[in-house]
Protein backbone atom coordinates (compact mmCIF):
# COMPACT_ATOMS: atom_id res chain seq x y z
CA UNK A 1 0.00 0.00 0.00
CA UNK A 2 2.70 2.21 1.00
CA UNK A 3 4.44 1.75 -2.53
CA UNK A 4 1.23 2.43 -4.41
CA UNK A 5 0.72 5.72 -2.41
CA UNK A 6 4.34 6.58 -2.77
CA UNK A 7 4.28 6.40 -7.25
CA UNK A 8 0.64 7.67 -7.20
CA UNK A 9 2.79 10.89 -5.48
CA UNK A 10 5.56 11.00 -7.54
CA UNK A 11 3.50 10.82 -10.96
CA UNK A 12 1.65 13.74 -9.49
CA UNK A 13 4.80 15.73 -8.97
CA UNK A 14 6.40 15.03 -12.23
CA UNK A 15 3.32 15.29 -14.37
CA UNK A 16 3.08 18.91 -12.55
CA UNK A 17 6.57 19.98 -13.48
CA UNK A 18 6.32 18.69 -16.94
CA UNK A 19 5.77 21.63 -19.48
CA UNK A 20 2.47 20.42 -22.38
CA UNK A 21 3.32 23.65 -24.57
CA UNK A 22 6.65 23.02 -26.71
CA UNK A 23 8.50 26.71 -26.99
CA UNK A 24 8.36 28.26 -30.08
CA UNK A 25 10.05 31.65 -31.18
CA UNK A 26 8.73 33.95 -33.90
CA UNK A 27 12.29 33.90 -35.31
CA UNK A 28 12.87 31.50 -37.73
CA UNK A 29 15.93 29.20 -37.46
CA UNK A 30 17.31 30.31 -40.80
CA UNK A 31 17.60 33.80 -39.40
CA UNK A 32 20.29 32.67 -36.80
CA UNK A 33 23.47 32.89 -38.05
CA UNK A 34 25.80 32.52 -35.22
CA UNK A 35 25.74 31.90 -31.73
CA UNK A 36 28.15 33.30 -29.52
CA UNK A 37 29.55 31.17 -26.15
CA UNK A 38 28.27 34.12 -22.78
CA UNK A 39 31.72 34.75 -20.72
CA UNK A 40 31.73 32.35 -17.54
CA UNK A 41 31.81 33.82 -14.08
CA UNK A 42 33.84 31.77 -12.11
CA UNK A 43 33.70 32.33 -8.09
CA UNK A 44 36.34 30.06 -7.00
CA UNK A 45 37.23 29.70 -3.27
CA UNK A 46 39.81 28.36 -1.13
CA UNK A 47 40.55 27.28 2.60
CA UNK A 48 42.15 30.35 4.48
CA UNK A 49 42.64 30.18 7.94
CA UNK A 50 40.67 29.03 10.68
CA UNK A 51 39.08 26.16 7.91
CA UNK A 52 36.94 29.27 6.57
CA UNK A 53 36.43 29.43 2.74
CA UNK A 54 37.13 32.78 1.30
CA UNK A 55 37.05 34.23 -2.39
CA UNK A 56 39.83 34.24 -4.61
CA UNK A 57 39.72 36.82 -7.42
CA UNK A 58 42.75 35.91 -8.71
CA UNK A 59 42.00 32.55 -9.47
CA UNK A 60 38.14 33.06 -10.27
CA UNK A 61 39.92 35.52 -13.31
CA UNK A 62 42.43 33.71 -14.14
CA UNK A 63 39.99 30.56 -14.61
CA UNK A 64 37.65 32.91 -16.57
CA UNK A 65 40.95 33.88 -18.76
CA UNK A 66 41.25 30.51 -19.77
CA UNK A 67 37.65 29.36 -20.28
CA UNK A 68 37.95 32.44 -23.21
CA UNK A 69 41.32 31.16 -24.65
CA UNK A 70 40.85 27.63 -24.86
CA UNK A 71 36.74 27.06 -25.09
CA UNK A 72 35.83 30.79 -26.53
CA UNK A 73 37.81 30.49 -29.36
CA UNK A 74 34.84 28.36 -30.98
């Protein structure tokens, strides 16, 4: 009984978050001619003292830096 309850539930919540209308756009596909990558924004972190986490701009840039070299270069 318990399982029956328990996929009765879970159809209920999928068949909610499950979208019936497919998305359309009033631009046709032969109108797009290129599609360009957006820049990542890369918050990267590291242990500091005291086993606290704490920002690192350096390496959140310099990961960014090469994201755009090596991926961007499409």
């Amino acid at each position: 009984m318990r399982q029956v309850l328990f996929i009765i539930i879970a159809a209920i919540l999928q068949s909610a978050c499950i979208s019936q209308k497919a998305y359309m756009s009033a631009t046709p596909s032969s109108h797009i001619l290129d599609i360009h990558p957006f820049e990542p924004l890369a918050y990267i972190a590291f242990v500091d003292k005291g086993n606290q986490m704490a920002p690192s701009d350096s390496l959140s840039r310099e990961f960014s830096n090469l994201w755009i070299q090596h991926v961007g270069k499409g």
